[in-house]
N, C-alpha and C. Protein backbone atom coordinates (compact mmCIF):
# COMPACT_ATOMS: atom_id res chain seq x y z
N UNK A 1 -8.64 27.18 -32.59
CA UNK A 1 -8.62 27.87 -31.32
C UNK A 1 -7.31 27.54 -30.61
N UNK A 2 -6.77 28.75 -30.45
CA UNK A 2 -5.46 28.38 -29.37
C UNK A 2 -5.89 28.25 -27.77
N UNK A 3 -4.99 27.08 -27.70
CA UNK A 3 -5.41 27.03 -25.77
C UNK A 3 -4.86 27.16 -24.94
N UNK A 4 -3.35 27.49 -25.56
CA UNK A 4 -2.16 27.83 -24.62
C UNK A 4 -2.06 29.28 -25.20
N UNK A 5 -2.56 30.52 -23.90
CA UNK A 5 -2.18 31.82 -24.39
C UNK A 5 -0.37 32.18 -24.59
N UNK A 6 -0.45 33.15 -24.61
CA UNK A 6 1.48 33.60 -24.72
C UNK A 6 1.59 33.17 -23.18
N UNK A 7 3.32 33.40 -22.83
CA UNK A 7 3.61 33.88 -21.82
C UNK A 7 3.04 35.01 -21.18
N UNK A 8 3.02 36.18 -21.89
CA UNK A 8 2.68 37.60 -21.39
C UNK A 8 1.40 37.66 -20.72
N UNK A 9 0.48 36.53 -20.97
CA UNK A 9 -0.85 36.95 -20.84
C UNK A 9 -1.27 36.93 -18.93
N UNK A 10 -0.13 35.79 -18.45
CA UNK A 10 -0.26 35.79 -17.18
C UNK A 10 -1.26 34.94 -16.58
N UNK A 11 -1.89 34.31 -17.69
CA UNK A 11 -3.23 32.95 -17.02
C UNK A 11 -2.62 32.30 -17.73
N UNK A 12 -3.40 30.92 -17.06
CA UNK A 12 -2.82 29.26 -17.72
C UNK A 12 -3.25 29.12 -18.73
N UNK A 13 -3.53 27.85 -19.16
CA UNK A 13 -4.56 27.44 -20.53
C UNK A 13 -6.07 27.60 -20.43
N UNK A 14 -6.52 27.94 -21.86
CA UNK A 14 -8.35 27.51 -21.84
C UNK A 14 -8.35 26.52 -21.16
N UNK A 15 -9.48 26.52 -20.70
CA UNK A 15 -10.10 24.63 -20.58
C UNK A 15 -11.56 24.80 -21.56
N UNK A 16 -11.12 23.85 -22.68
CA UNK A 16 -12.51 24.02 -23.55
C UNK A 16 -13.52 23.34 -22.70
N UNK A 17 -14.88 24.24 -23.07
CA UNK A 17 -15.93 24.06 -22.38
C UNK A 17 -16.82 22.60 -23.02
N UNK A 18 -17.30 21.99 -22.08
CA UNK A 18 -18.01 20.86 -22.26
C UNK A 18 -16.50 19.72 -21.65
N UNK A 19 -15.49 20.06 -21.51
CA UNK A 19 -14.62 18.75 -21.15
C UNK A 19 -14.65 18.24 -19.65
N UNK A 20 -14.05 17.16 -19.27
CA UNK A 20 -14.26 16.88 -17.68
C UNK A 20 -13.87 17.69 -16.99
N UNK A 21 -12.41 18.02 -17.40
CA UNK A 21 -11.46 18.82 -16.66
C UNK A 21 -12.42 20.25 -16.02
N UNK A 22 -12.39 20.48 -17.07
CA UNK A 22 -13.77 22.03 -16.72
C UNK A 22 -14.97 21.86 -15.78
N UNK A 23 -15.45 20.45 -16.02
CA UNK A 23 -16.78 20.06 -15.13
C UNK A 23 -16.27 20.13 -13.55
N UNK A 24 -14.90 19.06 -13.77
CA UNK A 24 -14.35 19.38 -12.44
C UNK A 24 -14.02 20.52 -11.66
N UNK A 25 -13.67 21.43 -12.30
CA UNK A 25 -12.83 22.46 -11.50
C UNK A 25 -14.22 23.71 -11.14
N UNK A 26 -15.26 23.73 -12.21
CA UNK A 26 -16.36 24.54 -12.28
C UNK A 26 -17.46 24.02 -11.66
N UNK A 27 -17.94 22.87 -11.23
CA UNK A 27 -19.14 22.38 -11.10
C UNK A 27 -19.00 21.78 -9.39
N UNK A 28 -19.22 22.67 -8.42
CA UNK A 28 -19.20 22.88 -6.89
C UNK A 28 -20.89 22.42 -6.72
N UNK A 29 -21.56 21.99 -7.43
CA UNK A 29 -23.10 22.29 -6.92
C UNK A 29 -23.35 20.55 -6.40
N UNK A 30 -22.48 19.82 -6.95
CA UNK A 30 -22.95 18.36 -6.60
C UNK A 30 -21.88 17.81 -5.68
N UNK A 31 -20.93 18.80 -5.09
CA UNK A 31 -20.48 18.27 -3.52
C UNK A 31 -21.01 18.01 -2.84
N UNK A 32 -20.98 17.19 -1.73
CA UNK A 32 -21.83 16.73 -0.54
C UNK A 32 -20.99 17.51 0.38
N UNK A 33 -22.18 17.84 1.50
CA UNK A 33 -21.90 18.08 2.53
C UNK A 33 -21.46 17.65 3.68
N UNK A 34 -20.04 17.67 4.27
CA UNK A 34 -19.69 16.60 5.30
C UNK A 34 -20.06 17.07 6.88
N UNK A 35 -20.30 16.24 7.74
CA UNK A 35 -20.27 16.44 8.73
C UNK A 35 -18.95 15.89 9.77
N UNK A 36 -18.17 17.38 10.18
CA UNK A 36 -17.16 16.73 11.39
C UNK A 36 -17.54 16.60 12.20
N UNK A 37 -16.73 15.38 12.82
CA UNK A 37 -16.51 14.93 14.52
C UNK A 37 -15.53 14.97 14.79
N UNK A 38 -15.34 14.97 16.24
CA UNK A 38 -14.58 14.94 17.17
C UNK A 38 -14.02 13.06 17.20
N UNK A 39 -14.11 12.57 16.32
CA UNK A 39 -13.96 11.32 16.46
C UNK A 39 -12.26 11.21 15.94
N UNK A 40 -11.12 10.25 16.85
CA UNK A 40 -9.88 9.84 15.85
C UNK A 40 -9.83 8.95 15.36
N UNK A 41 -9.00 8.55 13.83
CA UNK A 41 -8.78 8.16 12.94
C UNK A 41 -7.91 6.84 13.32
N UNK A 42 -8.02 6.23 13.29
CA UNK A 42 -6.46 5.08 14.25
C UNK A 42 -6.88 3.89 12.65
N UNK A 43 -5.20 4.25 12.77
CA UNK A 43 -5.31 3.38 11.27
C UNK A 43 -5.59 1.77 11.98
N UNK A 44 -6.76 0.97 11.53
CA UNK A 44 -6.26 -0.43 11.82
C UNK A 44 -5.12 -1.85 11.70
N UNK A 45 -4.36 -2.21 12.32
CA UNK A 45 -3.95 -3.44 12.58
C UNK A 45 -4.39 -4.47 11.98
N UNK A 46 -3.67 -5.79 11.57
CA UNK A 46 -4.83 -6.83 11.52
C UNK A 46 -5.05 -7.49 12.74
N UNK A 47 -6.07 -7.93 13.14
CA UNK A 47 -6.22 -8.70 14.06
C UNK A 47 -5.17 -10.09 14.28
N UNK A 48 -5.66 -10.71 13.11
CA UNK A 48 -5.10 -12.17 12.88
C UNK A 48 -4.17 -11.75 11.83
N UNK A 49 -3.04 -12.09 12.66
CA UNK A 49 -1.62 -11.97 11.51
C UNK A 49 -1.84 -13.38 10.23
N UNK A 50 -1.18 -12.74 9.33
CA UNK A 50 -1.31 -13.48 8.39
C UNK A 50 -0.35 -14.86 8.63
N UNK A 51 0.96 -14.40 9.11
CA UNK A 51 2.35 -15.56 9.43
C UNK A 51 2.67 -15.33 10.88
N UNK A 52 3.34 -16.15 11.27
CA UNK A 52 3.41 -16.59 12.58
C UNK A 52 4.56 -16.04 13.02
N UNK A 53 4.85 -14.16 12.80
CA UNK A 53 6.32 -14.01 12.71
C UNK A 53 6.25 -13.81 14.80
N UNK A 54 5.29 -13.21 15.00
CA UNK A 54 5.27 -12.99 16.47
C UNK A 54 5.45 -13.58 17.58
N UNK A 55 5.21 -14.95 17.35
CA UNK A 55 5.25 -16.07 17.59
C UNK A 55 6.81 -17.10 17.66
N UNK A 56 6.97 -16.75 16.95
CA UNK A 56 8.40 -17.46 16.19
C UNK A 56 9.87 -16.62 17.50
N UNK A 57 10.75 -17.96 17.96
CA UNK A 57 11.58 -17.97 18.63
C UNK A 57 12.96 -17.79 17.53
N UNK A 58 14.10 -18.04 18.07
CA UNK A 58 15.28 -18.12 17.40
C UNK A 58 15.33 -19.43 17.05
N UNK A 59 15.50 -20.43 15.70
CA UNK A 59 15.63 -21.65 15.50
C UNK A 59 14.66 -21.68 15.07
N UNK A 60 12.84 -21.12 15.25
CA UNK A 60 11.84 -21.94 14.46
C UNK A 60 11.78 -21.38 13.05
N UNK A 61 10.62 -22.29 12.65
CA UNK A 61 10.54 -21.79 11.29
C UNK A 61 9.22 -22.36 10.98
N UNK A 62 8.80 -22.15 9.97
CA UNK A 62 7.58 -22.45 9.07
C UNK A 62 7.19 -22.99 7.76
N UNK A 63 6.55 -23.70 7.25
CA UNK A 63 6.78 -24.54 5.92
C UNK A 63 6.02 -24.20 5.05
N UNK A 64 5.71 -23.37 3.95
CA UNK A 64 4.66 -23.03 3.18
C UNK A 64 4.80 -23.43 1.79
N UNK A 65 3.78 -23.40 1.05
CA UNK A 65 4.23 -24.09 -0.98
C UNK A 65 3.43 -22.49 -1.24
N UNK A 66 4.16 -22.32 -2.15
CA UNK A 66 3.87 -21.28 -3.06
C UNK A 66 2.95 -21.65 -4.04
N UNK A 67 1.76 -21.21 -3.95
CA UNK A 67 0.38 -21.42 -5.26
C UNK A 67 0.00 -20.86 -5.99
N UNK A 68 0.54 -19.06 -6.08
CA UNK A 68 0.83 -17.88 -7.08
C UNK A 68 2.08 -17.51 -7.59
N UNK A 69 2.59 -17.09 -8.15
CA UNK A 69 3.42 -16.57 -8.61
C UNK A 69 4.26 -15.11 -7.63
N UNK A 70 3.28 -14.45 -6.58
CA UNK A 70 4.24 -13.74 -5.63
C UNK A 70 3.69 -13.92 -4.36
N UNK A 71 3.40 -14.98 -4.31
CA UNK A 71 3.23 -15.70 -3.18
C UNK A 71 4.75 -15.80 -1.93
N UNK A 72 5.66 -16.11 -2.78
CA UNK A 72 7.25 -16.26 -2.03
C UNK A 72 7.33 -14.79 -1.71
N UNK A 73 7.40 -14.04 -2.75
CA UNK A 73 7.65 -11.73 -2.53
C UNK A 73 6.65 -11.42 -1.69
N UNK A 74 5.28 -11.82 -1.29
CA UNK A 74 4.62 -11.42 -0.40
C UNK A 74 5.14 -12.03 0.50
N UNK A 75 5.67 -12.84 0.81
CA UNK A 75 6.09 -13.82 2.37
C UNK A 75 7.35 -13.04 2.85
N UNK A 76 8.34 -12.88 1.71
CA UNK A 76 9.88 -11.98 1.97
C UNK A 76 9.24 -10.61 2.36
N UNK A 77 8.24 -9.91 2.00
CA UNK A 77 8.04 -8.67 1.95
C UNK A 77 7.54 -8.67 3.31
N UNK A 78 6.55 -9.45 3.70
CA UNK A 78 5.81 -9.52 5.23
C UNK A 78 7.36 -9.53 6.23
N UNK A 79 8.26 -10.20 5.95
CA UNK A 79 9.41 -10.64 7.23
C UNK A 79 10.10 -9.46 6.97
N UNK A 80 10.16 -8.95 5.91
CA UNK A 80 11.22 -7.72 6.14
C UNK A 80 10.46 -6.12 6.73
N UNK A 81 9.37 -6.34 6.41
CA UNK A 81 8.05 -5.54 7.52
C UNK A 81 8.27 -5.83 8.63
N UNK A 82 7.81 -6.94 9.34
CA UNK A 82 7.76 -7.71 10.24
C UNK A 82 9.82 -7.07 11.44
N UNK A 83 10.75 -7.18 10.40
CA UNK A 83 12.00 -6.88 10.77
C UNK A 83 12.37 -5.47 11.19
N UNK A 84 11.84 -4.35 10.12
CA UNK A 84 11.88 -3.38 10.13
C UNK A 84 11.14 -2.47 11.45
N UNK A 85 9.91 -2.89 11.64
CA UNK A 85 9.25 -2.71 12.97
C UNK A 85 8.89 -3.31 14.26
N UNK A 86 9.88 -4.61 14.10
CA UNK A 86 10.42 -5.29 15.93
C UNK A 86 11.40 -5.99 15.81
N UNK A 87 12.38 -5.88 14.96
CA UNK A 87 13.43 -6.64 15.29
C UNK A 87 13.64 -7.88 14.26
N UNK A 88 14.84 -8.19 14.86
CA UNK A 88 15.68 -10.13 14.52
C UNK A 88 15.38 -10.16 12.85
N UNK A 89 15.93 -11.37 12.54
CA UNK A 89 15.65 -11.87 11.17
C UNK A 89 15.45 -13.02 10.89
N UNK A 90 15.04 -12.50 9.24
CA UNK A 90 13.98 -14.25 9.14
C UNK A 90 15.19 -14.61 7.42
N UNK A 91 14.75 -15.42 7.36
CA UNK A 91 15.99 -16.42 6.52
C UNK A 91 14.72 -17.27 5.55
N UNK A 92 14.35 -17.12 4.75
CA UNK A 92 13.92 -18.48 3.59
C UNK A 92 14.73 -18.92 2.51
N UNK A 93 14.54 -20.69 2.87
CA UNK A 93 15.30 -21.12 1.85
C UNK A 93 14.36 -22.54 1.20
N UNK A 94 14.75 -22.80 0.13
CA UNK A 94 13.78 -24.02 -0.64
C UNK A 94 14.00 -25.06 0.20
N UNK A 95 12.68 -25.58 0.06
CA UNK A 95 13.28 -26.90 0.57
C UNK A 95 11.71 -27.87 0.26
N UNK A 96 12.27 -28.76 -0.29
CA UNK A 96 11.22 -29.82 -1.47
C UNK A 96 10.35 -29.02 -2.34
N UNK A 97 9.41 -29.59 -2.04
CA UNK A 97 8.03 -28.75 -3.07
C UNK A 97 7.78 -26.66 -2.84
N UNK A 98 7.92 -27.04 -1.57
CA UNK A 98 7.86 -25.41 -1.09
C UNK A 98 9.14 -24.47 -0.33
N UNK A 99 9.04 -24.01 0.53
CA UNK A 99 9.87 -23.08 1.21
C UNK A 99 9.41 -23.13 2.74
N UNK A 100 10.95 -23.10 3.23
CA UNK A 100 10.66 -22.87 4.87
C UNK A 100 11.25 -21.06 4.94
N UNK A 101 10.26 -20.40 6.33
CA UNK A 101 10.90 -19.57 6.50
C UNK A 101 11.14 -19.43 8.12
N UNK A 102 12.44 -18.89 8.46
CA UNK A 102 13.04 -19.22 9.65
C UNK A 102 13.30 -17.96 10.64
N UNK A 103 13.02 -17.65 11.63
CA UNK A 103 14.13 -17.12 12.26
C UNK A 103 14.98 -17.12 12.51
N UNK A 104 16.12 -16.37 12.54
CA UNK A 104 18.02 -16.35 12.92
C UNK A 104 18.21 -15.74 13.54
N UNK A 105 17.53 -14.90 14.00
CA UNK A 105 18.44 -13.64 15.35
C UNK A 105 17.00 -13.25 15.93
């Protein structure tokens, strides 16, 4: 059975019958019915920040040990978030067992 007609024919491919693809696109009877409101959507915040970037003056900093493997890329990734939507910058550098991370501007 071919399932890609010609060009000329002007429809897409079969979808052989019995496959998901087909169940999906054919089978409307087991949608649910939603009900709208008038209610808005407000993406949440966290409450409790994870790091203390809000907090943090020019000169402080913070001392953490890394216990995963992207433990440090989640911490760089939070400050350059953190930078991108209020400002100044944060600076980490090694120091003994773990890492400090700092504010600079």
């Amino acid at each position: 059975m071919d399932i890609w007609p010609s060009p000329t024919a002007g429809q897409g491919p079969e979808i052989p019958e019995g496959s998901m693809k087909a169940d999906i696109v054919t089978d409307f009877s087991r949608m649910p019915e939603f009900k709208i409101e008038n209610k808005p959507v407000i993406r949440p915040r966290m409450e409790v920040r994870r790091y203390p970037f809000p907090r943090m003056k020019v000169g402080q900093s913070f001392y953490f040990e890394v216990i995963g493997c992207n433990d440090l890329n989640r911490i760089r990734s939070a400050a350059s978030q953190y930078t991108k939507r209020h400002g100044g910058k944060f600076s980490i550098i090694r120091e003994g067992e773990g890492y400090r991370c700092g504010k600079i501007e």
